[in-house]
PDB file of N, CA and C in Angstrom:
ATOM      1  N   UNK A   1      10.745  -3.539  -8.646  1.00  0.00           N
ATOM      2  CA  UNK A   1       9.797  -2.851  -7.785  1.00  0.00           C
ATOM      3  C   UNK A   1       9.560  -1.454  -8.382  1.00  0.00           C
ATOM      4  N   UNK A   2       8.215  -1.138  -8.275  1.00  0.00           N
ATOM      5  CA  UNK A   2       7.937   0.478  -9.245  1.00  0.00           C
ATOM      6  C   UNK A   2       7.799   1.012  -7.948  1.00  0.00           C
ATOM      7  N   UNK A   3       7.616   2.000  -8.501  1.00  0.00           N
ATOM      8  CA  UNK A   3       7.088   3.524  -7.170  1.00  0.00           C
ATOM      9  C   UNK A   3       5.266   3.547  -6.839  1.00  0.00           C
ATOM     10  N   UNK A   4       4.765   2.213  -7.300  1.00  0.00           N
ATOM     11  CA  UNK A   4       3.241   2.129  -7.222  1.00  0.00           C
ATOM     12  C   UNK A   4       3.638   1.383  -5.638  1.00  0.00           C
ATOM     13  N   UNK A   5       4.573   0.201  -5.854  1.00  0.00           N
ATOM     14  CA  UNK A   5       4.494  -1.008  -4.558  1.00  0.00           C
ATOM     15  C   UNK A   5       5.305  -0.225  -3.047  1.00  0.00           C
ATOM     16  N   UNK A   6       6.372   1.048  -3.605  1.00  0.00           N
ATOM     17  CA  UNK A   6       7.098   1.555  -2.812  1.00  0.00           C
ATOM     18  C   UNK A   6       5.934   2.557  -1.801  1.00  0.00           C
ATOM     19  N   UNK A   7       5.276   3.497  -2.532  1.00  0.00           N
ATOM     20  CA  UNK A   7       4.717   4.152  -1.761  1.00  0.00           C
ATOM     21  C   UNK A   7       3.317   3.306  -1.279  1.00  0.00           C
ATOM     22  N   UNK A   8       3.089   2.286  -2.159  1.00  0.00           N
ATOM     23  CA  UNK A   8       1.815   1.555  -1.404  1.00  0.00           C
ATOM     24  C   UNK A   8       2.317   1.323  -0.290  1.00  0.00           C
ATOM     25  N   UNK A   9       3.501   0.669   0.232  1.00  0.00           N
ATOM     26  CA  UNK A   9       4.246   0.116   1.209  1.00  0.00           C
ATOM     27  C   UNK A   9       4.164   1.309   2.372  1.00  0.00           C
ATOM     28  N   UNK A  10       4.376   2.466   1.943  1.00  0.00           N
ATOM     29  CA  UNK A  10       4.624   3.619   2.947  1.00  0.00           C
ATOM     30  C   UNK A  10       3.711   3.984   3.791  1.00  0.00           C
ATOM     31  N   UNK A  11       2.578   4.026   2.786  1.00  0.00           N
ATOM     32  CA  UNK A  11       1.127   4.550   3.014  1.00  0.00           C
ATOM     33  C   UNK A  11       0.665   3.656   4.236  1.00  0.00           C
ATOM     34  N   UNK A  12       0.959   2.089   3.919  1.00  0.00           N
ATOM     35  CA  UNK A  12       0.099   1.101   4.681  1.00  0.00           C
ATOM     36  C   UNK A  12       0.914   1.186   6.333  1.00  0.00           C
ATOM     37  N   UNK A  13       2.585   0.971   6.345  1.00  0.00           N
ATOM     38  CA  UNK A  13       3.160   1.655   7.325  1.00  0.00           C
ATOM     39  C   UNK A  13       2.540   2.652   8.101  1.00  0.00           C
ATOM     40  N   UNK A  14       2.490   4.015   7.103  1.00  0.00           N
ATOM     41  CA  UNK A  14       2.136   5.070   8.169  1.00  0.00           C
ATOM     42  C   UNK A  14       0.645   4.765   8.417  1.00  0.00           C
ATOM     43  N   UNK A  15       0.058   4.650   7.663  1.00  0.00           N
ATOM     44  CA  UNK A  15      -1.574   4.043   8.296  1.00  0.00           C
ATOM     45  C   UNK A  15      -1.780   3.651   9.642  1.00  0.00           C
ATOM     46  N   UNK A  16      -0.807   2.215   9.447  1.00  0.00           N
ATOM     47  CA  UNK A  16      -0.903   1.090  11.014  1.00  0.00           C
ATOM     48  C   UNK A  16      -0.093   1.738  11.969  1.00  0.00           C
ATOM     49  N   UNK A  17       0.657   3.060  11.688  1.00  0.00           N
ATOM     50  CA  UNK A  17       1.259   3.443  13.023  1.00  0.00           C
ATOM     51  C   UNK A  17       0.071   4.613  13.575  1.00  0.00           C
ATOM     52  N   UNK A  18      -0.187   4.878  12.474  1.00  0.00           N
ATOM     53  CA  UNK A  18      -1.232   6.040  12.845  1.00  0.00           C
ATOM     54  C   UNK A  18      -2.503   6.082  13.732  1.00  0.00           C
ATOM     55  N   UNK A  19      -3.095   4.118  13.014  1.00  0.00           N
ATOM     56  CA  UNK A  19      -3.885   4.023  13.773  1.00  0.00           C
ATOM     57  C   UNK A  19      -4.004   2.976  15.457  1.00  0.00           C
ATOM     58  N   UNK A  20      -2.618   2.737  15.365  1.00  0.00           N
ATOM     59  CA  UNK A  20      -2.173   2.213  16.642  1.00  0.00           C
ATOM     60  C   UNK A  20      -1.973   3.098  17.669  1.00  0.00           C
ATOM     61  N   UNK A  21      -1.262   4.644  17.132  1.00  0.00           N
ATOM     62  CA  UNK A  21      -1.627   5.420  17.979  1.00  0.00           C
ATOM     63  C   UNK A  21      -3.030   6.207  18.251  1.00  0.00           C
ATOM     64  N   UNK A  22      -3.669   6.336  17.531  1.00  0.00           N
ATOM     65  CA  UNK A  22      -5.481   6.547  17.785  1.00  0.00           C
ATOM     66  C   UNK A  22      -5.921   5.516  19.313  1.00  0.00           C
ATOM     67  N   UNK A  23      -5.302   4.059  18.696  1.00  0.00           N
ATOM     68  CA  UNK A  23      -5.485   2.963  19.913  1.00  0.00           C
ATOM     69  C   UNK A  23      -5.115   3.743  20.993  1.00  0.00           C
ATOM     70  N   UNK A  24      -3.967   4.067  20.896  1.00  0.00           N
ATOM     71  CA  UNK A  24      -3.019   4.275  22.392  1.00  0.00           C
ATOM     72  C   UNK A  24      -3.483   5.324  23.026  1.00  0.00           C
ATOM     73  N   UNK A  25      -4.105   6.435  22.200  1.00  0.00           N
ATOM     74  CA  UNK A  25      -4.582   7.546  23.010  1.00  0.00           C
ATOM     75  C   UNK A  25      -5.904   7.804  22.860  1.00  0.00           C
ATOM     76  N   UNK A  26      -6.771   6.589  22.576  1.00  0.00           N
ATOM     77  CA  UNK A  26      -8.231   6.950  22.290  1.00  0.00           C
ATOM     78  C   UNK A  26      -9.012   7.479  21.591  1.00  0.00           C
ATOM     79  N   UNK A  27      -8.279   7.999  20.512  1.00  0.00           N
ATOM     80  CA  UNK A  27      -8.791   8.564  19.944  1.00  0.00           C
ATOM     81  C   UNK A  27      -9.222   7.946  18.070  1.00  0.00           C
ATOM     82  N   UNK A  28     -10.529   7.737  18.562  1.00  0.00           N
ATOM     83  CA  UNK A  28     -11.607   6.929  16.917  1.00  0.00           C
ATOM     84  C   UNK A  28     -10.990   7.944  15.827  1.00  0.00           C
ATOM     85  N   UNK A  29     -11.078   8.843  16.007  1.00  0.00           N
ATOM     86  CA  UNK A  29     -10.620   9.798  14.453  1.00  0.00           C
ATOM     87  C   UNK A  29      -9.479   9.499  14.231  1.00  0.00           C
ATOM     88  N   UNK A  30      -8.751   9.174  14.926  1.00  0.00           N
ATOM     89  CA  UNK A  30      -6.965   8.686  14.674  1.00  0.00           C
ATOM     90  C   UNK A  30      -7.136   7.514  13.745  1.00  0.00           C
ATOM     91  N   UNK A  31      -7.696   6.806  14.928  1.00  0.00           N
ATOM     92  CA  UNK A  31      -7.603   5.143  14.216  1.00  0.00           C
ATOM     93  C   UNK A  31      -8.501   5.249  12.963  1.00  0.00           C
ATOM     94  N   UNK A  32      -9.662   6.072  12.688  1.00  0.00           N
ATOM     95  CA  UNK A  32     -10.229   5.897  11.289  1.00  0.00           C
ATOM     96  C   UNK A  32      -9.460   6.550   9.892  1.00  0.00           C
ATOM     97  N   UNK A  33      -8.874   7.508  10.529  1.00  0.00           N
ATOM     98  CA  UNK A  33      -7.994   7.727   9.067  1.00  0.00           C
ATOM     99  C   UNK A  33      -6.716   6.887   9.221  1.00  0.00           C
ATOM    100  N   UNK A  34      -5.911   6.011  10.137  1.00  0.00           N
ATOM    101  CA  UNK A  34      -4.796   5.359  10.213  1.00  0.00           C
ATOM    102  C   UNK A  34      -5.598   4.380   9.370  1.00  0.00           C
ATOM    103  N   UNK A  35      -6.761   3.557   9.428  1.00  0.00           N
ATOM    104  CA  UNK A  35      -7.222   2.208   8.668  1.00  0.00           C
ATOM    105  C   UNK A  35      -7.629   2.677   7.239  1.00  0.00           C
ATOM    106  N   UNK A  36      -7.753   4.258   7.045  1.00  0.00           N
ATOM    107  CA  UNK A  36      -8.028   4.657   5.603  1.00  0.00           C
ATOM    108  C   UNK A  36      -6.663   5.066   4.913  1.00  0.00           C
ATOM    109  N   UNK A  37      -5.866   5.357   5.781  1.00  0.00           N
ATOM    110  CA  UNK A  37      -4.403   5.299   4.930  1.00  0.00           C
ATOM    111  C   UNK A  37      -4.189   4.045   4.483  1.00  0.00           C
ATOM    112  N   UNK A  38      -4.233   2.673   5.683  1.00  0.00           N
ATOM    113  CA  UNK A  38      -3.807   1.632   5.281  1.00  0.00           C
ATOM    114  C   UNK A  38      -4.234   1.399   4.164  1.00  0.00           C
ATOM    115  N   UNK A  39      -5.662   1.372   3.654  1.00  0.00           N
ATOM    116  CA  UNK A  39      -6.365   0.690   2.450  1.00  0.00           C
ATOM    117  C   UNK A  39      -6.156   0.996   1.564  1.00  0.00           C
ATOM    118  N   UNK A  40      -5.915   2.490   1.689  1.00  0.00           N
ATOM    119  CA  UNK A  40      -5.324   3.556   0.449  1.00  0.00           C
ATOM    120  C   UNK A  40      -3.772   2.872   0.134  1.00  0.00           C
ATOM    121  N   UNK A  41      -3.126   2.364   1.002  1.00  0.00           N
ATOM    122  CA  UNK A  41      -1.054   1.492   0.476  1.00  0.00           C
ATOM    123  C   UNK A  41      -1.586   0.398  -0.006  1.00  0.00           C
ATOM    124  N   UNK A  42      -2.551  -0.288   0.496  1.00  0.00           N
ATOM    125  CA  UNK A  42      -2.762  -1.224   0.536  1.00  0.00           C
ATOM    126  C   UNK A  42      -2.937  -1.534  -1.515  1.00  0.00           C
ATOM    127  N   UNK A  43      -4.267  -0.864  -1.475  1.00  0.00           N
ATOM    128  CA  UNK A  43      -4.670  -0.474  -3.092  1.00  0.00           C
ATOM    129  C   UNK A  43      -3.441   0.153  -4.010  1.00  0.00           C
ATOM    130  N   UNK A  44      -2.913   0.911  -3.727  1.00  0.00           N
ATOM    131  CA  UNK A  44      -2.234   1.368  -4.680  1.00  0.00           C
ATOM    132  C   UNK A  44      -0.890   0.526  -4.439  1.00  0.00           C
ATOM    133  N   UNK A  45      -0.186  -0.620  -3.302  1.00  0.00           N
ATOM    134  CA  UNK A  45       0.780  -1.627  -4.092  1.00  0.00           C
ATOM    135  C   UNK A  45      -0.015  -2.558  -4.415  1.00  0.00           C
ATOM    136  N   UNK A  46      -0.850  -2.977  -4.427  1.00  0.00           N
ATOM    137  CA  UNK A  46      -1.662  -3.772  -5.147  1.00  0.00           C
ATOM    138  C   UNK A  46      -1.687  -3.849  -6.870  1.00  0.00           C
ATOM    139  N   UNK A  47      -1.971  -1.887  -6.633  1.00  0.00           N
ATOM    140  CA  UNK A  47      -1.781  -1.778  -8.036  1.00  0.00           C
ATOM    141  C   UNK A  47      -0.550  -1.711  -8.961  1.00  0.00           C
ATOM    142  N   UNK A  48       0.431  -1.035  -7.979  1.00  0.00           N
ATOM    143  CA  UNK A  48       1.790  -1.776  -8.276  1.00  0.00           C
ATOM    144  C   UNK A  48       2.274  -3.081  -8.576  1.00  0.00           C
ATOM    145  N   UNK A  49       1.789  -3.985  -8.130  1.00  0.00           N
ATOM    146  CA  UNK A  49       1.963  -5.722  -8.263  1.00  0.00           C
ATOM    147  C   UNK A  49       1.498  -5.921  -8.914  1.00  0.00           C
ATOM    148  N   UNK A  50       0.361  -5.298  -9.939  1.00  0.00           N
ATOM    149  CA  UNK A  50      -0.597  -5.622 -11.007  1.00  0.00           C
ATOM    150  C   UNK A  50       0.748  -5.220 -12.053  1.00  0.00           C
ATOM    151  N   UNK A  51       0.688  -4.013 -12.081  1.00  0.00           N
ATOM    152  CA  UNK A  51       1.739  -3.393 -13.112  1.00  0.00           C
ATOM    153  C   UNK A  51       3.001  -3.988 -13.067  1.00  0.00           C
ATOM    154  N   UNK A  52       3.726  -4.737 -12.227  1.00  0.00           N
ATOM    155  CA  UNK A  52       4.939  -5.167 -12.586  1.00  0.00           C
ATOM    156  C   UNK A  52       4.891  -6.390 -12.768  1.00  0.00           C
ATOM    157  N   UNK A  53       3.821  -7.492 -12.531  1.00  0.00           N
ATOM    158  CA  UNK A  53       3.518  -8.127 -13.311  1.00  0.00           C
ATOM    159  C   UNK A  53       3.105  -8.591 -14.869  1.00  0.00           C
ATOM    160  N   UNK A  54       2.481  -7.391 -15.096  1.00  0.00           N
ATOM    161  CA  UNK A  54       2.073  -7.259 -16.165  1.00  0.00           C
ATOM    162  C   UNK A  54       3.602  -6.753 -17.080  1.00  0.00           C
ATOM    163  N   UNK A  55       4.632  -6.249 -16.790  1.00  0.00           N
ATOM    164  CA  UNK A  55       5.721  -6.029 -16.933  1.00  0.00           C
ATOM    165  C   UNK A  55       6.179  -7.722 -17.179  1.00  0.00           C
ATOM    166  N   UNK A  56       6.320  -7.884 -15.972  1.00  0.00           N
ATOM    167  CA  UNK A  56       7.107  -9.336 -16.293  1.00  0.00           C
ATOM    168  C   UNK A  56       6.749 -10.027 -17.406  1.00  0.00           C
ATOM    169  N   UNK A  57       5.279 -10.376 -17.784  1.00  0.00           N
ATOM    170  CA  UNK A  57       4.591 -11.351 -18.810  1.00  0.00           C
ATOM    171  C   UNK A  57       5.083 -10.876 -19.957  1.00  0.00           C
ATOM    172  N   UNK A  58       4.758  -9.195 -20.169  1.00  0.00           N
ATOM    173  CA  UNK A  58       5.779  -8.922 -21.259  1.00  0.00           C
ATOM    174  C   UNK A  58       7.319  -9.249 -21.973  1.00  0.00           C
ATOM    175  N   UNK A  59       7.778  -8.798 -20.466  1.00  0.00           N
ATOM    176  CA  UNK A  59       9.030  -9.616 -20.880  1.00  0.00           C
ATOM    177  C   UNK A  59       9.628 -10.876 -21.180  1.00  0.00           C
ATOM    178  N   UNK A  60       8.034 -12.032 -20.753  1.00  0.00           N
ATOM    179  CA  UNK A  60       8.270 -12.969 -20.634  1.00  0.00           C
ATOM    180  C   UNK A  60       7.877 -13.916 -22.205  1.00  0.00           C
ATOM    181  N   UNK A  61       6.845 -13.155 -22.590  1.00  0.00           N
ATOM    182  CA  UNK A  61       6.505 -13.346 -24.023  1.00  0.00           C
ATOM    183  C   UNK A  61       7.562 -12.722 -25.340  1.00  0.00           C
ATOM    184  N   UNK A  62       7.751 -11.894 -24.760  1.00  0.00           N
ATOM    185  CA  UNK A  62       9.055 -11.314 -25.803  1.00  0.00           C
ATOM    186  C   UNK A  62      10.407 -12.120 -26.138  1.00  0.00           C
ATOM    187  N   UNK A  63      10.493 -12.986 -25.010  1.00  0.00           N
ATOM    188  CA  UNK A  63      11.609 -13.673 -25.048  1.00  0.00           C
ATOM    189  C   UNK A  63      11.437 -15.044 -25.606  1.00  0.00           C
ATOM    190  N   UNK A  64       9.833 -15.414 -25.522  1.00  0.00           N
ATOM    191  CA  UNK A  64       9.396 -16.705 -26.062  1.00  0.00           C
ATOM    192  C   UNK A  64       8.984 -16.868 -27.200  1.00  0.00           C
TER     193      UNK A  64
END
């Protein structure tokens, strides 16, 4: 696991709490940056899973 999938992970967390509380207290500006954090973890472990994949194949060709 890199630090791309760790903080993607964080981001998307604090996102969905962020914008659950927007839910809870009504408030649209809450919930629109809680669903723009999410997308933002979302993308960047994404891009993490790209990269440690791309890790693996390496290692996986090196050995073959």
């Amino acid at each position: 696991m890199n630090s791309d999938q760790i903080k993607g992970s964080v981001k998307d967390v604090a996102g969905k709490a962020q914008r659950k509380l927007g839910e809870a207290i009504g408030s649209t500006e809450q919930q629109v940056k809680g669903a723009a954090t999410q997308v933002e973890g979302k993308i960047q472990k994404a891009v993490g899973d790209a990269k440690e994949a791309l890790k693996d194949a390496k290692a996986t060709t090196r050995k073959g």
